[in-house]
C-alpha atoms as a PDB file:
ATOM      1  CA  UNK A   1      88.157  77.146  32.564  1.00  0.00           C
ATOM      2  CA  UNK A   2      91.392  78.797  33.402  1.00  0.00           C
ATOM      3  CA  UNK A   3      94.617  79.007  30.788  1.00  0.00           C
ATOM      4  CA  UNK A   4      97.818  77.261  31.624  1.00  0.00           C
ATOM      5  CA  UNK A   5      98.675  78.309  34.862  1.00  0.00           C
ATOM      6  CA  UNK A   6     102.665  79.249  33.557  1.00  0.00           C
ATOM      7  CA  UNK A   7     101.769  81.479  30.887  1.00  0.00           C
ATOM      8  CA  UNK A   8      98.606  83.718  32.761  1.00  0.00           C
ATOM      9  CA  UNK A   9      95.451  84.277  31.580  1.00  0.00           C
ATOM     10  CA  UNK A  10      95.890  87.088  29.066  1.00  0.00           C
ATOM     11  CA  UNK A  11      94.887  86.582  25.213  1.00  0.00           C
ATOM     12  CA  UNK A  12      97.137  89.000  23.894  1.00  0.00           C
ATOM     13  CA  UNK A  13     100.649  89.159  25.123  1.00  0.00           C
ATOM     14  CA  UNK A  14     101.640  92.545  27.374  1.00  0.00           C
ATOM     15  CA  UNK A  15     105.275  92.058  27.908  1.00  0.00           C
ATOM     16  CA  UNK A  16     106.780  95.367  27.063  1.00  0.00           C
ATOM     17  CA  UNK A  17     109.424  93.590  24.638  1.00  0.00           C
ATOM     18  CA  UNK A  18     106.775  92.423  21.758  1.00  0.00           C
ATOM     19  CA  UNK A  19     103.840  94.521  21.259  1.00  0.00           C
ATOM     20  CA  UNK A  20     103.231  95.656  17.980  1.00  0.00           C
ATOM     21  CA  UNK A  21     100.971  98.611  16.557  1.00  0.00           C
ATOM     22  CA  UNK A  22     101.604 100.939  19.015  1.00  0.00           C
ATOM     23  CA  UNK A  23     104.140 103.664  20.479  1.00  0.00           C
ATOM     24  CA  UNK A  24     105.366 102.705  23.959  1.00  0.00           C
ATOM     25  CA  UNK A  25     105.768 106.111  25.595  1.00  0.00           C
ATOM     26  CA  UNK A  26     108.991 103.709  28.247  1.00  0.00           C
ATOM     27  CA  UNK A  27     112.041 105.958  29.515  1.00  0.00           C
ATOM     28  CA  UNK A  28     115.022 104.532  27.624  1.00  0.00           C
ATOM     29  CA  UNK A  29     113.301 102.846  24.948  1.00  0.00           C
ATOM     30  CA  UNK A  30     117.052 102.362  23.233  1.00  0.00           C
ATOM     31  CA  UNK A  31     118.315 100.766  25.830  1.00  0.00           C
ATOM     32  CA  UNK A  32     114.993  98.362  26.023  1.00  0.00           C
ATOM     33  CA  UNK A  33     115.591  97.570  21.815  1.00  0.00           C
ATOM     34  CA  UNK A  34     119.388  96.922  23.130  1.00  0.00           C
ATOM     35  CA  UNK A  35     118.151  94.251  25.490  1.00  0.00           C
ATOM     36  CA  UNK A  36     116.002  92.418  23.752  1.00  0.00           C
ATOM     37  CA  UNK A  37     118.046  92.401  20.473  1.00  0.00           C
ATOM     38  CA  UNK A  38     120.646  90.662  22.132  1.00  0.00           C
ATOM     39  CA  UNK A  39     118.511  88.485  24.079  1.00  0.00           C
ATOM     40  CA  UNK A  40     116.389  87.319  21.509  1.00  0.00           C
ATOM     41  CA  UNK A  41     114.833  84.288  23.215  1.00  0.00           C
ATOM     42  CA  UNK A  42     113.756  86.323  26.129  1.00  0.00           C
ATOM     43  CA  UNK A  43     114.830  86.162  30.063  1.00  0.00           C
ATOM     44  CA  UNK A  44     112.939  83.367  30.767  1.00  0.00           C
ATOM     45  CA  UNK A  45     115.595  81.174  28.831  1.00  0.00           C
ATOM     46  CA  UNK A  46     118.599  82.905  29.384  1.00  0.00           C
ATOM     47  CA  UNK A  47     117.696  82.527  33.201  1.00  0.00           C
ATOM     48  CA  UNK A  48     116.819  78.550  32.991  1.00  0.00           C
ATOM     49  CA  UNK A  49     119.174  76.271  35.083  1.00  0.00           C
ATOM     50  CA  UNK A  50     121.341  73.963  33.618  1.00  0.00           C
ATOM     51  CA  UNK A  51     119.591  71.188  34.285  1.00  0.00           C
ATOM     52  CA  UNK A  52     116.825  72.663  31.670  1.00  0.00           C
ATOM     53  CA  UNK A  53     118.530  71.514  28.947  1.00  0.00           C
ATOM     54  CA  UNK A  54     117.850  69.009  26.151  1.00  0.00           C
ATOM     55  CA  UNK A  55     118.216  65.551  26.296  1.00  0.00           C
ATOM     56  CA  UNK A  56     117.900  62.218  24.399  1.00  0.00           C
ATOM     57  CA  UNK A  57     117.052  60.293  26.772  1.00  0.00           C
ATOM     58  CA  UNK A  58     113.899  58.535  27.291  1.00  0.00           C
ATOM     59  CA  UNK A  59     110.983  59.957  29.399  1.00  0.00           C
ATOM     60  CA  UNK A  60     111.189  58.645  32.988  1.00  0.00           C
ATOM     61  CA  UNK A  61     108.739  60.518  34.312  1.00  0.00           C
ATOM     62  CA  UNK A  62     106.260  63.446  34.087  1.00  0.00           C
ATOM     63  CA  UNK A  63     105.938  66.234  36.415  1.00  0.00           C
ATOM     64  CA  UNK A  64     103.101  69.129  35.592  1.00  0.00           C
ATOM     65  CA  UNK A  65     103.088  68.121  31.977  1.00  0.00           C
ATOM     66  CA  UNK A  66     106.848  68.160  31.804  1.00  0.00           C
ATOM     67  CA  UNK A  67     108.834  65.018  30.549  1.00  0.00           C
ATOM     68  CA  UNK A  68     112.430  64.073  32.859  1.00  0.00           C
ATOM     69  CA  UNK A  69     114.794  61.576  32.339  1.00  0.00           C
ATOM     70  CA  UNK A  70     115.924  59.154  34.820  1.00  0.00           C
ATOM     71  CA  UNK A  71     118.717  62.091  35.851  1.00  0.00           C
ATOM     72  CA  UNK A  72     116.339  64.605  36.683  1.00  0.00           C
ATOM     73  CA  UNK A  73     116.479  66.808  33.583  1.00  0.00           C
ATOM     74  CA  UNK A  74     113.877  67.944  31.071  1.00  0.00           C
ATOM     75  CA  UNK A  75     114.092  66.103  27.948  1.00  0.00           C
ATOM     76  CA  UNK A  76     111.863  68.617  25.944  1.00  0.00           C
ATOM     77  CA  UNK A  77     110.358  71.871  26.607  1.00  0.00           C
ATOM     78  CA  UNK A  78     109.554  74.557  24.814  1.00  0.00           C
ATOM     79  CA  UNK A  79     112.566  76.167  27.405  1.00  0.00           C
ATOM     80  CA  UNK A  80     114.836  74.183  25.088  1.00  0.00           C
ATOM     81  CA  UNK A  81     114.103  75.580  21.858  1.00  0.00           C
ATOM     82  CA  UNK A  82     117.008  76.665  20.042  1.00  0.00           C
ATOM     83  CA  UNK A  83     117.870  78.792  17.344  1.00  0.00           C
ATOM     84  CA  UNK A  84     121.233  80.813  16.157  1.00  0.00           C
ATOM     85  CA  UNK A  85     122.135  83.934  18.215  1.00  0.00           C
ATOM     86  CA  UNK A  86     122.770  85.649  15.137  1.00  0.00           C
ATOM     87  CA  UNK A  87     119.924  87.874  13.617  1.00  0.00           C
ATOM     88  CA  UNK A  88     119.503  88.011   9.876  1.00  0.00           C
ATOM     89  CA  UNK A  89     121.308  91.668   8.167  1.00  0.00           C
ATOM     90  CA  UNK A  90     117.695  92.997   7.653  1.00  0.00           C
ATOM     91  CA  UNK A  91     116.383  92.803  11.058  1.00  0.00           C
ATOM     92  CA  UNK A  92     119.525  94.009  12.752  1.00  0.00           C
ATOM     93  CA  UNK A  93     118.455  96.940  10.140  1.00  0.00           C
ATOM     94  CA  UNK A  94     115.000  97.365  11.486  1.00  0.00           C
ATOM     95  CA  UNK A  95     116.292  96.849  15.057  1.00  0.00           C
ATOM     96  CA  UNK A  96     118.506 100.070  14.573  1.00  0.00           C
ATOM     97  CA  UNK A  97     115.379 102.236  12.973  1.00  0.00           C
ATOM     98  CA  UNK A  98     113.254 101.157  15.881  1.00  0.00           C
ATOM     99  CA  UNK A  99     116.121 102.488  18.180  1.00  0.00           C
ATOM    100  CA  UNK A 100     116.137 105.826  15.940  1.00  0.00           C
ATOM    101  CA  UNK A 101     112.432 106.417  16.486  1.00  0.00           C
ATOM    102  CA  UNK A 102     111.884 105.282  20.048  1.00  0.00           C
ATOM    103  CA  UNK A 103     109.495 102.954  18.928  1.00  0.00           C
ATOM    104  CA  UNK A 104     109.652  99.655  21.145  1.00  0.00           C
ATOM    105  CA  UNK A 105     106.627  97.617  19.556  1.00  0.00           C
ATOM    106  CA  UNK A 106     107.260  95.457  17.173  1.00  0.00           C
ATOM    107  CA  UNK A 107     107.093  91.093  16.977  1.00  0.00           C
ATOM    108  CA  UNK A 108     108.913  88.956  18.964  1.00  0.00           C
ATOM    109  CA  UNK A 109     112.003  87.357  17.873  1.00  0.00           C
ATOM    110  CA  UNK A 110     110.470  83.316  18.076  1.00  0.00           C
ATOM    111  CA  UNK A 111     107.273  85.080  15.789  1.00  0.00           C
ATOM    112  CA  UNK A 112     110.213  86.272  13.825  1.00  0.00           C
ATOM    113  CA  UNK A 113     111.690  83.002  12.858  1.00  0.00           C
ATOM    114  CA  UNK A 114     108.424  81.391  12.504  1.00  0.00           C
ATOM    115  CA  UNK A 115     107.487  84.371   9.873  1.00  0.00           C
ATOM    116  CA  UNK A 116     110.694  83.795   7.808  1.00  0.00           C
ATOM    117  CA  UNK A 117     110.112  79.669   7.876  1.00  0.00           C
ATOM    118  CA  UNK A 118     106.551  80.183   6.618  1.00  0.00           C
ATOM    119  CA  UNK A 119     107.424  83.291   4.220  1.00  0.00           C
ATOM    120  CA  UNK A 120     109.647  80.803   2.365  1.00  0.00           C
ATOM    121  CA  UNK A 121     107.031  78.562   1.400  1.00  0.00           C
ATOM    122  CA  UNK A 122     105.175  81.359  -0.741  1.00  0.00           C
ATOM    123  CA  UNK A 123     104.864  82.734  -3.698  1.00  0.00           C
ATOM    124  CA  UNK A 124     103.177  85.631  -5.227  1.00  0.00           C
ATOM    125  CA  UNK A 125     102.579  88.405  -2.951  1.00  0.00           C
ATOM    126  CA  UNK A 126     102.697  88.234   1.034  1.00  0.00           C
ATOM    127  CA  UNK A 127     100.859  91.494   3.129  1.00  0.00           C
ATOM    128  CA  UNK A 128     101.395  92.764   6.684  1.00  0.00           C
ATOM    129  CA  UNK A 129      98.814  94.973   8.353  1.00  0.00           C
ATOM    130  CA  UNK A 130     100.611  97.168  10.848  1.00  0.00           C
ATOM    131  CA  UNK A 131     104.368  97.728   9.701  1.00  0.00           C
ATOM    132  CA  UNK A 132     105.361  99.556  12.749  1.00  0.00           C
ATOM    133  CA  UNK A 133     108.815 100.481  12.137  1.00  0.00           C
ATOM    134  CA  UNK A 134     109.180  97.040  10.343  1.00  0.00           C
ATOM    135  CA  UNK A 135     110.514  94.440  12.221  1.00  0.00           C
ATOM    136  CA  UNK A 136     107.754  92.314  11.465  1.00  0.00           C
ATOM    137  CA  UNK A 137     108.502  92.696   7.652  1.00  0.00           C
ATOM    138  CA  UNK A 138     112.151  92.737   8.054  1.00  0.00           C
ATOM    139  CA  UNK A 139     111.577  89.052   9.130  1.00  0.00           C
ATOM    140  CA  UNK A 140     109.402  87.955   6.307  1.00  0.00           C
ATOM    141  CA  UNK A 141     111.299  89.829   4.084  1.00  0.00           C
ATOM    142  CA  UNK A 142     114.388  87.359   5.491  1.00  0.00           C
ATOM    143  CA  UNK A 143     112.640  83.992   4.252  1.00  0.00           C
ATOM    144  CA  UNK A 144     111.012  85.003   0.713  1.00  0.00           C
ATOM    145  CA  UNK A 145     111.433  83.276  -2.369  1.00  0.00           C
ATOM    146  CA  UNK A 146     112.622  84.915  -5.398  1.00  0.00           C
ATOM    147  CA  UNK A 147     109.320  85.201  -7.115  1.00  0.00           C
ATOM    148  CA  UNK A 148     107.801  86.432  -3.747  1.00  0.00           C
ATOM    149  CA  UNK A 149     107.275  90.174  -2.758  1.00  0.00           C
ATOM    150  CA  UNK A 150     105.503  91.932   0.066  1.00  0.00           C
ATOM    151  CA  UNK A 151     103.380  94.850   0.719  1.00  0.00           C
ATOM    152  CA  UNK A 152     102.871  96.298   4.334  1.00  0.00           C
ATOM    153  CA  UNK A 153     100.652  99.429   5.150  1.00  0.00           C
ATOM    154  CA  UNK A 154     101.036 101.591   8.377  1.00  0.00           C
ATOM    155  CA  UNK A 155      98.413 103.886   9.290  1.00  0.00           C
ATOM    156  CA  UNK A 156     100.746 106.484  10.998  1.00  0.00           C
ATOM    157  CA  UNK A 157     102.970 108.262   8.206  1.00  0.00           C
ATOM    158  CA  UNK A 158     106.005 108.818  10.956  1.00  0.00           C
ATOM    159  CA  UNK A 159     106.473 104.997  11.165  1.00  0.00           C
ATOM    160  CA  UNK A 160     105.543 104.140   7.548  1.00  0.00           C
ATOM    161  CA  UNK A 161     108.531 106.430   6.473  1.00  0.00           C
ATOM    162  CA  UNK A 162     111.053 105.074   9.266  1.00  0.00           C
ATOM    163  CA  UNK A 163     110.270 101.294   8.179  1.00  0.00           C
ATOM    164  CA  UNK A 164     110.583 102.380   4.393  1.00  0.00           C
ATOM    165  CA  UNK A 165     114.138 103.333   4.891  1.00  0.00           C
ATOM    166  CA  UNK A 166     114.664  99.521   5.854  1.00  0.00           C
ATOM    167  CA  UNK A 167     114.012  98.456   2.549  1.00  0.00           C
ATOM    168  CA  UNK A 168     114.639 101.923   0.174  1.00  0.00           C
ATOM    169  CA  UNK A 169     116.780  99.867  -2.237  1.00  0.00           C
ATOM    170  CA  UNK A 170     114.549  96.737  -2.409  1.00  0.00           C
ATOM    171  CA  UNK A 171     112.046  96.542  -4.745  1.00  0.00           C
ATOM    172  CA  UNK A 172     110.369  93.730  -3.177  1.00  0.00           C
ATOM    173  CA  UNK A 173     108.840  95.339  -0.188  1.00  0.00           C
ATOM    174  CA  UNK A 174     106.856  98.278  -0.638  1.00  0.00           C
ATOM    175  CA  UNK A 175     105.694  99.975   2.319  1.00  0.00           C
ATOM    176  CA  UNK A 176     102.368 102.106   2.618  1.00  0.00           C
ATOM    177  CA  UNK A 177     101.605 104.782   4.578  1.00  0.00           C
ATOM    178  CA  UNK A 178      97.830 104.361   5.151  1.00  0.00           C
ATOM    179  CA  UNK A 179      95.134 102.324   5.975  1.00  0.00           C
ATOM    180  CA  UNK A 180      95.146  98.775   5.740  1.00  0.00           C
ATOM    181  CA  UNK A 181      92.049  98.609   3.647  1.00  0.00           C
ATOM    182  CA  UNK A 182      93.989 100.288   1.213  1.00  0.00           C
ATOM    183  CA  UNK A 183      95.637  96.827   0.260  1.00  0.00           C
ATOM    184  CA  UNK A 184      92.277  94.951  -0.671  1.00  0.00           C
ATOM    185  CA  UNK A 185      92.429  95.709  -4.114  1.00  0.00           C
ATOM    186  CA  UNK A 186      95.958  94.710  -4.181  1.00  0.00           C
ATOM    187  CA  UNK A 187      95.300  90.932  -3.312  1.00  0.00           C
ATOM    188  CA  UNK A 188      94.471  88.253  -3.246  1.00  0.00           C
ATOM    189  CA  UNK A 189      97.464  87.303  -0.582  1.00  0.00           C
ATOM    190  CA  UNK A 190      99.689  84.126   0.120  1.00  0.00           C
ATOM    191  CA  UNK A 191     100.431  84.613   3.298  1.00  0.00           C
ATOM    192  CA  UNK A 192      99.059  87.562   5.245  1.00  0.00           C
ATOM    193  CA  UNK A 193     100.284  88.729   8.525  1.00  0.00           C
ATOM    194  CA  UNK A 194      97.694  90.367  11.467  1.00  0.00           C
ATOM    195  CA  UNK A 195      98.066  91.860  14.703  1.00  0.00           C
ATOM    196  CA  UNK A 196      95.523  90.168  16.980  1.00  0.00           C
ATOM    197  CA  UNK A 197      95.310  93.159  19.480  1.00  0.00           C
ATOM    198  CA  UNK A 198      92.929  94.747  16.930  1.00  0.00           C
ATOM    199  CA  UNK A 199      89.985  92.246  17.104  1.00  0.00           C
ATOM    200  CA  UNK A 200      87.732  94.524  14.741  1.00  0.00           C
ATOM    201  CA  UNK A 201      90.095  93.958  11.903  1.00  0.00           C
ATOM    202  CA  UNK A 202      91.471  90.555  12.464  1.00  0.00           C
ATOM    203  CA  UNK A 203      88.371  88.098  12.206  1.00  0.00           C
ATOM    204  CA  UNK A 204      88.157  85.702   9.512  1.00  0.00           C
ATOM    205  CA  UNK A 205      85.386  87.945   7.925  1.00  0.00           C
ATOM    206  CA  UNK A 206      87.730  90.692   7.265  1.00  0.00           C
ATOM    207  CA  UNK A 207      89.675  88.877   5.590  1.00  0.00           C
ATOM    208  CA  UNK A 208      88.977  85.680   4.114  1.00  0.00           C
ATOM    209  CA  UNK A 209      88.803  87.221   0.581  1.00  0.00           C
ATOM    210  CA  UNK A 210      92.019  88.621   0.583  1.00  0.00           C
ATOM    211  CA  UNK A 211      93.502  85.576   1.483  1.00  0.00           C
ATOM    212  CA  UNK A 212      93.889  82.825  -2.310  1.00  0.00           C
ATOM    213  CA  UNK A 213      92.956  79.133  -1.854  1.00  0.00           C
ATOM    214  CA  UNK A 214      96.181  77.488   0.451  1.00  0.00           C
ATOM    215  CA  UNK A 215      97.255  80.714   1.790  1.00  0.00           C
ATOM    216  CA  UNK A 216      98.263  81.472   5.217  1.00  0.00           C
ATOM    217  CA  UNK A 217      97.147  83.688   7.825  1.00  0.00           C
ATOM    218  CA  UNK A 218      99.296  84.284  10.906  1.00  0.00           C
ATOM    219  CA  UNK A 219      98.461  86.200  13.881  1.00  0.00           C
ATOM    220  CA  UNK A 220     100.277  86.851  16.772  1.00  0.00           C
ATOM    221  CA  UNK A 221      99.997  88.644  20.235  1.00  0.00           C
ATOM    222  CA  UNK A 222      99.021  85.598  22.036  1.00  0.00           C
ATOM    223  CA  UNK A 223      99.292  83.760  25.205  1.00  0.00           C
ATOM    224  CA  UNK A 224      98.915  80.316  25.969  1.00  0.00           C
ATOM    225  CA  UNK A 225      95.981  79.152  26.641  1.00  0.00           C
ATOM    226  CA  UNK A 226      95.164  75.132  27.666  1.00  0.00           C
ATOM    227  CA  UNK A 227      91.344  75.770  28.402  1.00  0.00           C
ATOM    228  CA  UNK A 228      88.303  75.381  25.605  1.00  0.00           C
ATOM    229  CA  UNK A 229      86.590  77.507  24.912  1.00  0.00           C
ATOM    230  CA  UNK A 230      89.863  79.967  25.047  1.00  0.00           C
ATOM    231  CA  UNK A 231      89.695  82.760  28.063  1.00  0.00           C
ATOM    232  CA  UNK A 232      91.272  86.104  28.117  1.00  0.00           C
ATOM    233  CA  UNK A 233      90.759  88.153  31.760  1.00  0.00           C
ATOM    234  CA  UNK A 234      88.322  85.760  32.353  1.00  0.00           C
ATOM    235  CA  UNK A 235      85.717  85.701  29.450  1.00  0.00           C
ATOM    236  CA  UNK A 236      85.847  83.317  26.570  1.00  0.00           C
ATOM    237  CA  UNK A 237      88.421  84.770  23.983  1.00  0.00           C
ATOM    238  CA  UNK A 238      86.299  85.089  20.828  1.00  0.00           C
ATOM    239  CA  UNK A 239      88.903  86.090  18.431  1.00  0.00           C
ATOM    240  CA  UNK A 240      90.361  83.551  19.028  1.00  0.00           C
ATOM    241  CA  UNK A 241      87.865  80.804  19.271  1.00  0.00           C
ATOM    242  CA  UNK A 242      86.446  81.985  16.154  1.00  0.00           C
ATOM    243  CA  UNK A 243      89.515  81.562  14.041  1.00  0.00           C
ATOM    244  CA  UNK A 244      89.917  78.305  15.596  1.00  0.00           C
ATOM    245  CA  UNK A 245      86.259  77.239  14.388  1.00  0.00           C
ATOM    246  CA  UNK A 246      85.866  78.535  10.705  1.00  0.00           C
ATOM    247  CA  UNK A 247      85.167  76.826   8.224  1.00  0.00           C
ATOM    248  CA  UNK A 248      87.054  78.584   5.493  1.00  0.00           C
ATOM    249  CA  UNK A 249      90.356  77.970   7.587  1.00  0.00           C
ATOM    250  CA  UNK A 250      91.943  74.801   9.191  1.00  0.00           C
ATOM    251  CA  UNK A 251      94.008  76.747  12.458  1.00  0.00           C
ATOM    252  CA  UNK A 252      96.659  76.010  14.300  1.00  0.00           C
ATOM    253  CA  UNK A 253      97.466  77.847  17.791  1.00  0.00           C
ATOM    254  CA  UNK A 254     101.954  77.365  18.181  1.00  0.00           C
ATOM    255  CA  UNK A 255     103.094  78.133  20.949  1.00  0.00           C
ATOM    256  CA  UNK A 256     106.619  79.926  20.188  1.00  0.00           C
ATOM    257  CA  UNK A 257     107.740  80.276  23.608  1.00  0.00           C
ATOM    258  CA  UNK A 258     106.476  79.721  27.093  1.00  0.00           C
ATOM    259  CA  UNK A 259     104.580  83.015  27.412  1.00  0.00           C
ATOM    260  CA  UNK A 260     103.826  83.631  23.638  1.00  0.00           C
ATOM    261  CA  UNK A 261     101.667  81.892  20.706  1.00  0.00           C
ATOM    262  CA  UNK A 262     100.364  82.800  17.340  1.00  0.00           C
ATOM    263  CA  UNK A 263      97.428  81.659  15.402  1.00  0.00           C
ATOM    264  CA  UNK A 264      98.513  79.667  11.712  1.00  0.00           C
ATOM    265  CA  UNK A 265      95.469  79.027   9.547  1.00  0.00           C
ATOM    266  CA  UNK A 266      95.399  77.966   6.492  1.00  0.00           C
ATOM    267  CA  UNK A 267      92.290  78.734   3.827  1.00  0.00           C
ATOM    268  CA  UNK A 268      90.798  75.715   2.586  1.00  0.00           C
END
């Protein structure tokens, strides 16, 4: 039972770009934000060869699970996922307080995009545990509706007041400085985004009645994983698994880039 040998065998992602929740104590941290807001689809990609590219040809043949054409070159991969190089006003916005506070932990930019795409099928009110300094909601906050708003809570008042400078002027986000529990009798939510590196608070039984009929959960702080039952350093990954199993939800693992996944379920 091993996960897919390209992406390791870790459940929650540990590359130093996309953690969220936490204060990463790295030398330079500005010049880490720099690099990865400017490389937004990560090294991996900028580093493919040219003849990773896409292609619409027809599949010729298959080598470990990926398609070629008769030339040689990969017709689709997730190494070939595109989007514009251009980040949305907001984010850049959150970007530059994350610089300010030296806090380097915050969603990837593939999560990002997939946050926005999702936020802009919901009404009502979406809900973020774990603001950080708000990239996370910077990127929902890019895809809402105009009869959407969102509330976020951070547990560590430094960061709460850093992300609420993002969004001072807006009165659709409101951020929180406290405990997430805070927002349960503030829902029930359309869309509500988790951090799966804190297990204890991110099971479907923590949160299945926050969530309305249709809603969406999304969790992030994967990593690709082929086997079933999901492993994570070698033990089945029961997060995971779980959410993949209830009831209440129909889930989706995506994978959003080669080393990174999230979790979409939807209450039934």
């Amino acid at each position: 039972m091993g996960c897919n040998p390209c992406c390791g065998g870790s459940s929650q992602s540990h590359g130093k770009h996309h953690h969220r929740g936490e204060v990463a104590l790295l030398a330079g941290p500005a010049a880490a934000i720099d690099e990865y807001e400017m490389r937004p689809h990560g090294a991996d990609r900028l580093a493919t060869p040219r003849r990773w590219r896409c292609s619409s040809a027809r599949v010729s043949i298959m080598r470990d699970g990926i398609p070629y054409d008769g030339r040689g070159v990969v017709v689709c991969d997730t190494r070939c996922m595109s989007a514009p190089p251009e980040l949305p006003d907001v984010v850049r916005r959150a970007f530059d307080v994350s610089r300010r506070s030296g806090y380097v932990s915050f969603c990837r930019n593939e999560t990002g995009r997939l946050l926005a795409a999702l936020a802009a099928t919901r009404s009502g009110v979406l809900a973020e545990f774990g603001t950080g300094t708000g990239v996370g909601t910077a990127w929902l906050r890019s895809g809402i509706r105009d009869d959407a708003r969102i509330l976020t809570a951070e547990l560590e008042p430094r960061l709460a007041d850093a992300a609420a400078t993002i969004f001072a002027d807006d009165a659709r986000v409101e951020v929180l400085a406290a405990d997430w529990s805070t927002l349960r009798d503030k829902g029930p939510f359309s869309l509500l985004f988790l951090d799966a590196r804190q297990p204890e608070d991110s099971g479907a039984d923590s949160v299945a009645d926050l969530v309305e009929p249709g809603g969406v959960v999304v969790l992030d702080d994967f990593t690709p994983c082929s086997s079933w039952p999901p492993v994570h350093e070698g033990r089945v990954d029961v997060l995971r698994e779980q959410w993949l199993t209830d009831g209440r939800f129909t889930t989706a693992e995506v994978m959003v880039a080669p080393d990174a996944s999230v979790l979409i379920a939807t209450k039934r």
